[in-house]
N, C-alpha and C. Protein backbone atom coordinates (compact mmCIF):
# COMPACT_ATOMS: atom_id res chain seq x y z
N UNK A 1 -16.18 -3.93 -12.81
CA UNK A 1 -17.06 -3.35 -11.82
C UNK A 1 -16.45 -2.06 -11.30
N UNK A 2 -17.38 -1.26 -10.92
CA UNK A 2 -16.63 0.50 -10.67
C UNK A 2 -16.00 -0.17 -9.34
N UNK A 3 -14.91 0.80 -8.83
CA UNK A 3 -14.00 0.51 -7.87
C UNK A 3 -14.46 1.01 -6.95
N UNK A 4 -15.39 1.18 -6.60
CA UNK A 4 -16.08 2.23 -5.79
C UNK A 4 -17.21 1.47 -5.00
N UNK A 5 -17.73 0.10 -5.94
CA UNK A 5 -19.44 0.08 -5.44
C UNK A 5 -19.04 -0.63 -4.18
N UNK A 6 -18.60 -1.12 -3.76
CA UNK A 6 -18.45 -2.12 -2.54
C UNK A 6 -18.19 -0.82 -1.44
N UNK A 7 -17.97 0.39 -1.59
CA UNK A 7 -17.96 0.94 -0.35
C UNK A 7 -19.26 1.31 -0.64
N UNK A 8 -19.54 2.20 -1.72
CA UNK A 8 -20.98 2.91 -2.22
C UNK A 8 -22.45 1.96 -1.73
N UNK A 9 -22.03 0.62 -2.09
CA UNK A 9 -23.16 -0.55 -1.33
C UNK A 9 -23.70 -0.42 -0.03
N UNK A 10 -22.18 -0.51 0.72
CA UNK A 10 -22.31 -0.81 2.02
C UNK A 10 -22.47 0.33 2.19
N UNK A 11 -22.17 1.99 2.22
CA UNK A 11 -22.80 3.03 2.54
C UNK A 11 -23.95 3.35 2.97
N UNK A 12 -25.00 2.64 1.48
CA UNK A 12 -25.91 2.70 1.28
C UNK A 12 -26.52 1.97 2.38
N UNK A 13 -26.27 0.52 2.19
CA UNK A 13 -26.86 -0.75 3.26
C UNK A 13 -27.11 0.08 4.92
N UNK A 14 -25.72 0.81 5.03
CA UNK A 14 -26.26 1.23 6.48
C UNK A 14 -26.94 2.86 6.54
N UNK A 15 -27.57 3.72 5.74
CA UNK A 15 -28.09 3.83 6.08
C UNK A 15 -29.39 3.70 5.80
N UNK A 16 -29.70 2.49 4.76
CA UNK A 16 -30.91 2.04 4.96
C UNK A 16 -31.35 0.86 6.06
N UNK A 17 -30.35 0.53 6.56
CA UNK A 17 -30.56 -0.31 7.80
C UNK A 17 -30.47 0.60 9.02
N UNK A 18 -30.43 1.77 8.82
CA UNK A 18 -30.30 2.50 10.24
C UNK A 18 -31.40 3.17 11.16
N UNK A 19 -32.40 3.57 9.63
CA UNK A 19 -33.93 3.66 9.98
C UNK A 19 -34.61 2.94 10.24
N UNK A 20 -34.28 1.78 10.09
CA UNK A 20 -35.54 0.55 10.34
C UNK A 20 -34.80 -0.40 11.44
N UNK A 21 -35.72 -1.10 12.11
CA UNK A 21 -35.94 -2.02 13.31
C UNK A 21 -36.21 -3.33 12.39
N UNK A 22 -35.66 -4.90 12.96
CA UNK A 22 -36.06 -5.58 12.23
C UNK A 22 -35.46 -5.82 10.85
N UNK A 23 -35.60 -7.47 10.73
CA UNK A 23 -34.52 -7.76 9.48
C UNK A 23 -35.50 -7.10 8.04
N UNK A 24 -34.38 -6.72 7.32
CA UNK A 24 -35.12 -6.51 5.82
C UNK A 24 -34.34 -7.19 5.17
N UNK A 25 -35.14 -7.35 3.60
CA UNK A 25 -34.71 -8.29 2.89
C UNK A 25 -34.47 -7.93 1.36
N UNK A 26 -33.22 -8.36 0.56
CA UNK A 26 -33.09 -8.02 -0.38
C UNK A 26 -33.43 -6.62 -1.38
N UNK A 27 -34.99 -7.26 -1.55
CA UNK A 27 -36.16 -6.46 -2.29
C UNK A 27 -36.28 -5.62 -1.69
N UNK A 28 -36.64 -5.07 -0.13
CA UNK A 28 -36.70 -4.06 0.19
C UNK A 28 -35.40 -3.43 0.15
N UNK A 29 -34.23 -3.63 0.18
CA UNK A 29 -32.80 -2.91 -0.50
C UNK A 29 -33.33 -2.06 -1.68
N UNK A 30 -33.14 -2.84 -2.52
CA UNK A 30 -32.83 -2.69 -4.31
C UNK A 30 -33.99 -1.33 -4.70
N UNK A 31 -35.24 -1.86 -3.96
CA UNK A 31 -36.70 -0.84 -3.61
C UNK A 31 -36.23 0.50 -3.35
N UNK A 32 -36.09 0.45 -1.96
CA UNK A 32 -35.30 1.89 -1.49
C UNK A 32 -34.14 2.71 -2.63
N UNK A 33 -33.08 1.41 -2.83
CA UNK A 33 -32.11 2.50 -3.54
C UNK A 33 -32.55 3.05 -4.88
N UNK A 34 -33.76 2.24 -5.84
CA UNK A 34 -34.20 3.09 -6.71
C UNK A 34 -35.06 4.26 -6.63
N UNK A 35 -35.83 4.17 -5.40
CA UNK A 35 -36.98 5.08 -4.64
C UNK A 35 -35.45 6.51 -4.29
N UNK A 36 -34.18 6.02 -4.25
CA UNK A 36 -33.48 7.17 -3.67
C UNK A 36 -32.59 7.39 -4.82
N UNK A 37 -32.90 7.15 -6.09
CA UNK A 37 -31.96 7.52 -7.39
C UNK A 37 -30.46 6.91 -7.76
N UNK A 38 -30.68 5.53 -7.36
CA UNK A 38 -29.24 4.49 -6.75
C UNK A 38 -29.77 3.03 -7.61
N UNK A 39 -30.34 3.35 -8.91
CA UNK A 39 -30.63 2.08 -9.88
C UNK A 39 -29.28 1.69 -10.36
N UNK A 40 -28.24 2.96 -10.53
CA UNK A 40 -26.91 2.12 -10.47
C UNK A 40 -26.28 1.02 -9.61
N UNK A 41 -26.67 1.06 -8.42
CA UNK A 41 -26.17 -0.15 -7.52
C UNK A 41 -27.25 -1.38 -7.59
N UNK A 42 -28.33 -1.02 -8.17
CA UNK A 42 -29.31 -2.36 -8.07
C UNK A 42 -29.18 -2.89 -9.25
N UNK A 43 -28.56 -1.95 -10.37
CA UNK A 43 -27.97 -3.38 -12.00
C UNK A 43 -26.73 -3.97 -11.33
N UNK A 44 -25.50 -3.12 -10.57
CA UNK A 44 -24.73 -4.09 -10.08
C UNK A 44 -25.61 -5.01 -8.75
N UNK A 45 -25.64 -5.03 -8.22
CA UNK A 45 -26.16 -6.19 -7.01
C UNK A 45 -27.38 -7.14 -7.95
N UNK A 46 -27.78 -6.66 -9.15
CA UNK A 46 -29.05 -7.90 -9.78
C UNK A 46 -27.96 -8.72 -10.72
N UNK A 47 -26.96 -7.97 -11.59
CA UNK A 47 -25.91 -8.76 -12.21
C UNK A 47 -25.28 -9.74 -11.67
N UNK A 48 -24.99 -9.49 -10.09
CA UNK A 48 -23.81 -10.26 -9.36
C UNK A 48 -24.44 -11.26 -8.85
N UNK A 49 -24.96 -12.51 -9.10
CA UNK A 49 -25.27 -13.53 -8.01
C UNK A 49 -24.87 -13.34 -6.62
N UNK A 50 -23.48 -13.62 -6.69
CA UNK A 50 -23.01 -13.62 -5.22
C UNK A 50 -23.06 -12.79 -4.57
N UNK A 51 -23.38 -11.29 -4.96
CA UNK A 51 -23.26 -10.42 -4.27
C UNK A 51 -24.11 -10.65 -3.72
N UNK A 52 -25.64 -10.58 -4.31
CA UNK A 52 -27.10 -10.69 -4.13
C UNK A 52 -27.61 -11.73 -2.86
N UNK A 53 -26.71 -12.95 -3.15
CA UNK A 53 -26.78 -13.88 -2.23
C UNK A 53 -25.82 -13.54 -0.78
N UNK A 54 -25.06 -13.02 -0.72
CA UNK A 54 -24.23 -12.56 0.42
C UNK A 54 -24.88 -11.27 1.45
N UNK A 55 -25.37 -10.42 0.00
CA UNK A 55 -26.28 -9.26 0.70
C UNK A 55 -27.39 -9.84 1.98
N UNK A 56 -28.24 -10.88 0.79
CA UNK A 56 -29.61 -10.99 1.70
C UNK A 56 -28.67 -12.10 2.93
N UNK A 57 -27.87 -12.55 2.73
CA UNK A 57 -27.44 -13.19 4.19
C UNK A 57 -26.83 -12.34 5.17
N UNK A 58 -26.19 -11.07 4.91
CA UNK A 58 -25.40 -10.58 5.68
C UNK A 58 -27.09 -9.63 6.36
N UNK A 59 -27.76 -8.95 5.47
CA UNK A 59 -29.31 -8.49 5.89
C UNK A 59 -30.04 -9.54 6.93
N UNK A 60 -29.96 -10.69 6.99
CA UNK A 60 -30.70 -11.82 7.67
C UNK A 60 -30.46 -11.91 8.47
N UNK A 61 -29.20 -11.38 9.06
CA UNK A 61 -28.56 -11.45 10.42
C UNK A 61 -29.37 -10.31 11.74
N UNK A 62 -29.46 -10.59 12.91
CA UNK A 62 -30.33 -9.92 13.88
C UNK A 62 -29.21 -8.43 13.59
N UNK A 63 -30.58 -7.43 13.47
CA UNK A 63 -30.44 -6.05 13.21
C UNK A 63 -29.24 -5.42 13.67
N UNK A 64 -29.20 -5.45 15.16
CA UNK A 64 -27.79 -5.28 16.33
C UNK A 64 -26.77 -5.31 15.79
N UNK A 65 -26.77 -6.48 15.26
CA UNK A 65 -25.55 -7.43 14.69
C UNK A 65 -25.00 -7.04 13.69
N UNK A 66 -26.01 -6.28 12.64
CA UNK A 66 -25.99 -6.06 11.80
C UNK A 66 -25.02 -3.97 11.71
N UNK A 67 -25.74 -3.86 12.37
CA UNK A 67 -25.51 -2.37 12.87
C UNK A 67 -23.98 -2.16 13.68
N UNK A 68 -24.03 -3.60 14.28
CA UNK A 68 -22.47 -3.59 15.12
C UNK A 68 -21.33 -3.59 13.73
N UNK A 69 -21.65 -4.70 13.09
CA UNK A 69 -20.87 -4.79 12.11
C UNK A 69 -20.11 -3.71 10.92
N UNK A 70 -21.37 -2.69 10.70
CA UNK A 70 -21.18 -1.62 10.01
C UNK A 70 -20.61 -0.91 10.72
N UNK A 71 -20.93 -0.32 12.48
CA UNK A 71 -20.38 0.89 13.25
C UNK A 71 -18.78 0.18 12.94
N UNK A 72 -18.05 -0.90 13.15
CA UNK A 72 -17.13 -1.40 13.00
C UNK A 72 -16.20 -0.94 11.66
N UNK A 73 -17.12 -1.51 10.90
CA UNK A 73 -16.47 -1.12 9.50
C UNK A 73 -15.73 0.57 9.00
N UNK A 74 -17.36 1.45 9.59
CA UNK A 74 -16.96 2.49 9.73
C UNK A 74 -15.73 3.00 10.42
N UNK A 75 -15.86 2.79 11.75
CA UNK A 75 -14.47 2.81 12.64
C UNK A 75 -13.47 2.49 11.95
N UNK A 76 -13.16 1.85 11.29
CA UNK A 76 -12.11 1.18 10.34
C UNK A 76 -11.38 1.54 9.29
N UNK A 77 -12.68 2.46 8.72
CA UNK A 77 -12.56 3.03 7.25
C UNK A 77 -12.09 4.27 7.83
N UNK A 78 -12.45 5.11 9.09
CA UNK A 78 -11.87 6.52 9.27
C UNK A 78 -10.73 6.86 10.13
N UNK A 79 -10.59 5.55 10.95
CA UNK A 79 -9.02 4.63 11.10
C UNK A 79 -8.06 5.00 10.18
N UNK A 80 -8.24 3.92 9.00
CA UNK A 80 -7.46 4.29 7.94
C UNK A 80 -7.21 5.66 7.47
N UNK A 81 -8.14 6.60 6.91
CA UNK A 81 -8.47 7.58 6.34
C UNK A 81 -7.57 8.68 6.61
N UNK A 82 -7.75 8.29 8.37
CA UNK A 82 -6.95 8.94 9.28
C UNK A 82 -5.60 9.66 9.40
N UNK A 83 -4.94 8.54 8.58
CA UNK A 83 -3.53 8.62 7.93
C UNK A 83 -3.38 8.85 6.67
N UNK A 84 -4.23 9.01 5.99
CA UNK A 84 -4.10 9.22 4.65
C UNK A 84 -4.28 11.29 3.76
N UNK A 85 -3.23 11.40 3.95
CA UNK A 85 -2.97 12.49 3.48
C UNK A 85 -3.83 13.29 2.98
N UNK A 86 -4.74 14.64 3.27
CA UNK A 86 -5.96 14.66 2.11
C UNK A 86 -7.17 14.17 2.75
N UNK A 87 -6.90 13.02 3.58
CA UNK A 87 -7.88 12.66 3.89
C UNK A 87 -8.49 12.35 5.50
N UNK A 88 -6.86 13.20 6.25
CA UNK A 88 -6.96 12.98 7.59
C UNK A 88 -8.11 13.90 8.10
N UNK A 89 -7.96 15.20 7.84
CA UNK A 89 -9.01 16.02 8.58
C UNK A 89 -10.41 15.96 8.43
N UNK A 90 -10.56 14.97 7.41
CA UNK A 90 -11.99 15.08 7.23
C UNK A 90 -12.57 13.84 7.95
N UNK A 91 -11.80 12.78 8.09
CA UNK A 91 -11.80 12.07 8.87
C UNK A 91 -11.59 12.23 10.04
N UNK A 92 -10.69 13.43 10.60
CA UNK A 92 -11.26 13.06 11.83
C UNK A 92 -12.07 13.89 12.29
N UNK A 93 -12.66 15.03 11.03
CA UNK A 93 -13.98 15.72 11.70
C UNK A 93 -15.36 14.96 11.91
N UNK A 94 -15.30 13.54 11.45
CA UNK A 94 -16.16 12.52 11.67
C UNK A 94 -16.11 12.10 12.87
N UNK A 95 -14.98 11.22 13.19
CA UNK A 95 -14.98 10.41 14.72
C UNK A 95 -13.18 10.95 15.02
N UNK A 96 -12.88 12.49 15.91
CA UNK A 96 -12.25 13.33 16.67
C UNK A 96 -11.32 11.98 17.19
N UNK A 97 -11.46 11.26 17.76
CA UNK A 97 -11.10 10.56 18.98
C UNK A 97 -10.96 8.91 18.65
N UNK A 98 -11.34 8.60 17.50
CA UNK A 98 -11.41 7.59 16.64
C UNK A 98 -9.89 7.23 15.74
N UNK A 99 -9.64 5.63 15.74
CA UNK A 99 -8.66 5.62 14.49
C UNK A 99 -7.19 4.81 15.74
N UNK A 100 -6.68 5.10 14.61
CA UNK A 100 -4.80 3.96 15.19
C UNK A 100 -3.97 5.73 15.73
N UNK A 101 -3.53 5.52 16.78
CA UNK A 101 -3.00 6.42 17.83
C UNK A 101 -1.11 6.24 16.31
N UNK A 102 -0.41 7.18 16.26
CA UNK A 102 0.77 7.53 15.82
C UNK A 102 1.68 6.45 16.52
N UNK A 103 1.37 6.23 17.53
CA UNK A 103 2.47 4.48 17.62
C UNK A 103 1.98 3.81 17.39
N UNK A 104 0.69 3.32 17.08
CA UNK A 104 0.12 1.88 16.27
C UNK A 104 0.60 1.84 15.18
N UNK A 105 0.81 2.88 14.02
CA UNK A 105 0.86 2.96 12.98
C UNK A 105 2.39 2.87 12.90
N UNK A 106 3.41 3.66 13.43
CA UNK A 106 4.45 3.29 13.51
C UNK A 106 5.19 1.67 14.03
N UNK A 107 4.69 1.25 14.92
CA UNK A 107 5.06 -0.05 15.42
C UNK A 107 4.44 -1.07 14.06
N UNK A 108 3.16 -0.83 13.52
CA UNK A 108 2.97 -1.57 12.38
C UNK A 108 3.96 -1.53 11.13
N UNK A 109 4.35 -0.13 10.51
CA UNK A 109 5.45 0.24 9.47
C UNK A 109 6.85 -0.16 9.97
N UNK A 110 7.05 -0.54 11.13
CA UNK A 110 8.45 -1.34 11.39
C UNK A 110 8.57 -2.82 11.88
N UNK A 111 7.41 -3.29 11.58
CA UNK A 111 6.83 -4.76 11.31
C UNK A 111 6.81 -4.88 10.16
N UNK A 112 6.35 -3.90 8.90
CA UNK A 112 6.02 -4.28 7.91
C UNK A 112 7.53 -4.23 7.11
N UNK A 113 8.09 -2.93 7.50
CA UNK A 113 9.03 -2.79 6.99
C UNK A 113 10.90 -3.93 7.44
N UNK A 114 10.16 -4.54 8.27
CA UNK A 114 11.48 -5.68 9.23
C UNK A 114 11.46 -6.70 8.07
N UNK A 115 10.27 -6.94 7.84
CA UNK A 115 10.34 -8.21 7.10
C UNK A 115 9.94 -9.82 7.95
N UNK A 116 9.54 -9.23 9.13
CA UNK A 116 9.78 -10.39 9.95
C UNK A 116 8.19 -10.78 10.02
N UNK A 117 8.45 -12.03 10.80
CA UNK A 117 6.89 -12.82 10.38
C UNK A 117 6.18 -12.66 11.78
N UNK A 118 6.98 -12.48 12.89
CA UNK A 118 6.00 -12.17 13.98
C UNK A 118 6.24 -11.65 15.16
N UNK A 119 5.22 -10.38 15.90
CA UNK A 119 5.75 -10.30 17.02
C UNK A 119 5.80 -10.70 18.07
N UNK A 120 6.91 -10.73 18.80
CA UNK A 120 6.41 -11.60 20.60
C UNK A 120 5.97 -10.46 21.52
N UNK A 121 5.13 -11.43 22.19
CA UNK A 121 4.63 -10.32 23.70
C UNK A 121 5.14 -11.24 24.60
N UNK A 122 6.49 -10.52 25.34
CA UNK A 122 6.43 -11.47 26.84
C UNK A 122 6.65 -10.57 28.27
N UNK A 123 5.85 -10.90 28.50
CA UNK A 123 5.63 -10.01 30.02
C UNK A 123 6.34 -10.73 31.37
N UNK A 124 7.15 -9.56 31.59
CA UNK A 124 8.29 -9.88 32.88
C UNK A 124 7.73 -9.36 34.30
N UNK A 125 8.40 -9.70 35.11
CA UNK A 125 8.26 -9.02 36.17
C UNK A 125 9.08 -7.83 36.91
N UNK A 126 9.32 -6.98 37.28
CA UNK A 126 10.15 -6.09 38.20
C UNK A 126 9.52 -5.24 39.25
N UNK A 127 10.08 -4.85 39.54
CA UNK A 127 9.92 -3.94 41.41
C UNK A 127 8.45 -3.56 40.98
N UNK A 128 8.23 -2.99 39.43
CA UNK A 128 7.21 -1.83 39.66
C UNK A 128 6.20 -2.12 39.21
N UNK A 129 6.11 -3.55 39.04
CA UNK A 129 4.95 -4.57 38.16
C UNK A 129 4.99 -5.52 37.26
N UNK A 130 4.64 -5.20 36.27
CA UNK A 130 4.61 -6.60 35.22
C UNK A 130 5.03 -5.29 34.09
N UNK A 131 5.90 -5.73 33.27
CA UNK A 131 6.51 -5.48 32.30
C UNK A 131 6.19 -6.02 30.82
N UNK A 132 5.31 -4.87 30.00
CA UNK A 132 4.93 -5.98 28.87
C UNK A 132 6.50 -5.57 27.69
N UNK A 133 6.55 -6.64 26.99
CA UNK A 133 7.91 -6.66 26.05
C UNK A 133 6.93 -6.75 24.77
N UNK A 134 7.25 -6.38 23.84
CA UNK A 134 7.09 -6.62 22.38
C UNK A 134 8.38 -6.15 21.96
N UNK A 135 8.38 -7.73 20.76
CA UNK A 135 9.67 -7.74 20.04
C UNK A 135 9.14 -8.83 19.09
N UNK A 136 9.84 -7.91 17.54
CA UNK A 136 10.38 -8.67 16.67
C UNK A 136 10.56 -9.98 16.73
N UNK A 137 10.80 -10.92 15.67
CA UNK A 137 11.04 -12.05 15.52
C UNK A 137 12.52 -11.99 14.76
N UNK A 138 13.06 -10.85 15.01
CA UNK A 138 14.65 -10.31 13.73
C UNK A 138 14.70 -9.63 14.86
N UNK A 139 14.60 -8.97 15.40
CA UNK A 139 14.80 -7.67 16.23
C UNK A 139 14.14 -6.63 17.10
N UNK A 140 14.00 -5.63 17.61
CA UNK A 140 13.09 -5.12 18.94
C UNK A 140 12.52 -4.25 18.19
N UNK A 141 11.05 -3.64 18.59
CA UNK A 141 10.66 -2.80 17.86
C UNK A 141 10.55 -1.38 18.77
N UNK A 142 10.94 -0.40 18.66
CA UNK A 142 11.00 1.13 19.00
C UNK A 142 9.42 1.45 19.38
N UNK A 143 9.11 1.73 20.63
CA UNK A 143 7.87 2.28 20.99
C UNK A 143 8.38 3.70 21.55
N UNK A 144 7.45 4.81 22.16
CA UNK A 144 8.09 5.71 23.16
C UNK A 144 7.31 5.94 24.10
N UNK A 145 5.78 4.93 23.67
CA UNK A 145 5.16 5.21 25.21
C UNK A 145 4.52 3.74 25.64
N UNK A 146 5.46 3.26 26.33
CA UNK A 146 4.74 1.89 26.91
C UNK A 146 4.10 1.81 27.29
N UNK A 147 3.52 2.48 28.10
CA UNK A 147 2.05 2.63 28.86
C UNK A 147 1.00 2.77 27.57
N UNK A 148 1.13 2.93 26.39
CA UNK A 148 0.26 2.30 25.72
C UNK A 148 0.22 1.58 24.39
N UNK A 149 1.58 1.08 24.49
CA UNK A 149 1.91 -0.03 23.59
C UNK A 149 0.74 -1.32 23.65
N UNK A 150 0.19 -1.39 24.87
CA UNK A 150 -0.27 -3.11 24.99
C UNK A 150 -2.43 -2.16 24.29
N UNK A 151 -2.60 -0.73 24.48
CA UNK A 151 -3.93 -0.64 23.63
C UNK A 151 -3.60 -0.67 22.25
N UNK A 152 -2.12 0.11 22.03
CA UNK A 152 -2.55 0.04 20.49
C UNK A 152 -2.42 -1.01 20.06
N UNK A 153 -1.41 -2.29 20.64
CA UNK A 153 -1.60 -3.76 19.50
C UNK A 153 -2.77 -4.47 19.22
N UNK A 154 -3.65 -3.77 20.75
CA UNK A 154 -4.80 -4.27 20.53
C UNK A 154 -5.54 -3.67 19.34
N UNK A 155 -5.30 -2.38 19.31
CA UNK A 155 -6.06 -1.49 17.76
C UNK A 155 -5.96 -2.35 16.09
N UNK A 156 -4.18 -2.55 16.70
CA UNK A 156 -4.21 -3.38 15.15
C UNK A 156 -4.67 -4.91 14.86
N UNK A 157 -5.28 -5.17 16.23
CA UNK A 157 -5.61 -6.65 15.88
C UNK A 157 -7.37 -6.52 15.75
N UNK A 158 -7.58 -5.21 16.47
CA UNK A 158 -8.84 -5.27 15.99
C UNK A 158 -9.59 -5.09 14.81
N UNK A 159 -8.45 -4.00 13.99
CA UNK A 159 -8.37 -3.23 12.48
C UNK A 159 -8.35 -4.42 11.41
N UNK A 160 -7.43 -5.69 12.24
CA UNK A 160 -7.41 -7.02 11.21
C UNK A 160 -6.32 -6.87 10.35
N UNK A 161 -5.17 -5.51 11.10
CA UNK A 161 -4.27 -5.46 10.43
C UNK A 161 -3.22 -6.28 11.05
N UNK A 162 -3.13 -7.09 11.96
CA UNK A 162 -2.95 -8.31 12.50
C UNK A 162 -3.05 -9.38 13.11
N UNK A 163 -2.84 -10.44 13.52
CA UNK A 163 -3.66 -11.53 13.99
C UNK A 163 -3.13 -12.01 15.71
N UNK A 164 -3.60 -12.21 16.47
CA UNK A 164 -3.24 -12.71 17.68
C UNK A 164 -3.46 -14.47 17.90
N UNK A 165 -2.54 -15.13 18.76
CA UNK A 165 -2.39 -16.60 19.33
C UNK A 165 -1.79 -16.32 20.25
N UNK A 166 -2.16 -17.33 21.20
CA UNK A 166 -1.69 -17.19 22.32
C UNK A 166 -0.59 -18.40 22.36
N UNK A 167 0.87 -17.99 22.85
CA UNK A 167 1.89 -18.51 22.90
C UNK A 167 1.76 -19.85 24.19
N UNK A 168 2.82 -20.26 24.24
CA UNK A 168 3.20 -21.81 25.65
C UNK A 168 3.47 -20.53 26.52
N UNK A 169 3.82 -19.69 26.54
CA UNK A 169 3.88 -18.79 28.08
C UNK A 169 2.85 -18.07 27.94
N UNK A 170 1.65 -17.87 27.95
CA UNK A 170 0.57 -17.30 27.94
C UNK A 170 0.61 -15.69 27.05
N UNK A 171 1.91 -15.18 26.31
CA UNK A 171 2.49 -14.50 25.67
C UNK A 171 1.15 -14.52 24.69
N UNK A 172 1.34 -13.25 23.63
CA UNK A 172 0.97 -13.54 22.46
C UNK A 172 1.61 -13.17 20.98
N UNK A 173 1.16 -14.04 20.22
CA UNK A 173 2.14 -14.05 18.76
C UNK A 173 1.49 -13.81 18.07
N UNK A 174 1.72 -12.32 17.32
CA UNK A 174 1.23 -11.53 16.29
C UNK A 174 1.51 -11.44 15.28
N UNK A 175 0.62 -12.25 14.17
CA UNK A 175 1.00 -12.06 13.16
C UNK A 175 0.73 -11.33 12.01
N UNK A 176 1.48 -10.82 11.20
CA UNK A 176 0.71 -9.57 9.71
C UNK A 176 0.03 -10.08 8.74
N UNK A 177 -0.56 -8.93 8.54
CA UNK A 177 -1.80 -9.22 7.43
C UNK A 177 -1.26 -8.48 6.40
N UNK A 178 -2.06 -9.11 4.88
CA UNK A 178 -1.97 -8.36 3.71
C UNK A 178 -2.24 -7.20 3.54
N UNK A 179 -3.65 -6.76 4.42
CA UNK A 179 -3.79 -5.03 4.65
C UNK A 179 -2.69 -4.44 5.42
N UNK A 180 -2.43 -5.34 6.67
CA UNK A 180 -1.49 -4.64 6.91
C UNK A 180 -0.29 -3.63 5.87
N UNK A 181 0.00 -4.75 5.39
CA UNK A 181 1.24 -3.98 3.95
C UNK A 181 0.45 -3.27 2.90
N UNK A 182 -0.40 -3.11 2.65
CA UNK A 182 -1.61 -2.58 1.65
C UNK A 182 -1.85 -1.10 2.68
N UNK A 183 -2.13 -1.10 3.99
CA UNK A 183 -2.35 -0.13 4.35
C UNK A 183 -0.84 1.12 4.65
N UNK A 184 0.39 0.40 5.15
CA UNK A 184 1.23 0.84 4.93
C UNK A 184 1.56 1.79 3.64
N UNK A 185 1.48 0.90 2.57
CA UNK A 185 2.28 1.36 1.43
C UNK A 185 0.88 2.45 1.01
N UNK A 186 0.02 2.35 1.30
CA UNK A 186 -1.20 3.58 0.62
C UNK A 186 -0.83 4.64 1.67
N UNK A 187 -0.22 4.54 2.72
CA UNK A 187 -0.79 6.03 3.62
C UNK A 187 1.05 6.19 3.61
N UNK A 188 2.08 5.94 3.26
CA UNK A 188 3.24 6.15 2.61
C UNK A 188 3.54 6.45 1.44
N UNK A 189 2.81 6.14 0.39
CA UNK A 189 2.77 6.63 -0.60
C UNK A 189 1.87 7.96 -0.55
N UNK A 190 0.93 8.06 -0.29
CA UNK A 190 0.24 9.50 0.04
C UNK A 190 0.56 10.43 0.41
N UNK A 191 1.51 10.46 1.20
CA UNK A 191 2.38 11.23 2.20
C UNK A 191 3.71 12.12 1.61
């Protein structure tokens, strides 16, 4: 299968879901993309059972939902992009203000690169408030701006480039994902 169609699909999917109100279904897909010179994606999606069957379920879902899901994806894809050599500026002439801030991405590449399986969050107290900690499960990890260490972990757990639980001290334990190291080693190797 071209290496390509699963973004080229979903491209497509949103913006033929972007004009219309209301669930559509399959047939009206496959319709449109030949009506728009895209019979290449309707022999792949008629070949693939599962695709076909995943499509019209992920389509079946209330429109919103549907639209949330993609603005998401997008966010995600120019996230990444973001860092990718070649491919930063054009990304961020899309969404300016969008994507993983230069310490998300760093605090992730010295997670990925520790070797260690998870990070702790434990929040202290002192004179000047509450103190959030992140650390290693081997060792501490290097931030330089705490004041927004606790949005970006949130970035990478939203990206799905890691996972959150909540610890016995109300802490939380973060753990890495396979993109995580997949996204590392592509925007390091690019570089």
């Amino acid at each position: 299968m071209d290496p390509f169609a699963f973004a080229t699909i979903v491209g497509l999917l949103a913006t033929f879901q972007s004009g219309r109100e209301g669930k559509r279904d399959i047939e009206e897909f496959k319709h449109w993309l030949e009506e728009n010179n895209h019979s290449n994606m309707v022999s792949i999606i008629e070949n693939n059972q599962n695709i076909q069957q995943q499509l019209t379920a992920f389509m079946n879902q209330n429109h919103d939902q549907v639209m949330s899901q993609l603005a998401t994806l997008n966010d995600l894809m120019v996230s990444i992009a973001s860092h990718i050599q070649g491919l930063g500026n054009i990304a961020s002439s899309f969404a300016p203000n969008s994507g993983l801030s230069e310490q998300a991405v760093d605090v992730l590449r010295q997670f990925v690169e520790s070797g260690s399986v998870r990070i702790l969050h434990i929040q202290t107290q002192s004179y000047e408030g509450v103190d959030n900690i992140y650390s290693l499960d081997n060792g501490g990890i290097e931030y330089s701006e705490p004041r927004f260490i606790e949005t970006d972990i949130d970035s990478l757990v939203n990206a799905g480039l890691i996972t959150m639980t909540k610890g016995n001290n109300g802490g939380g334990i973060y753990r890495i994902t396979r993109q995580a190291v997949s996204f590392i080693d592509a925007i390091d190797s690019k570089n």
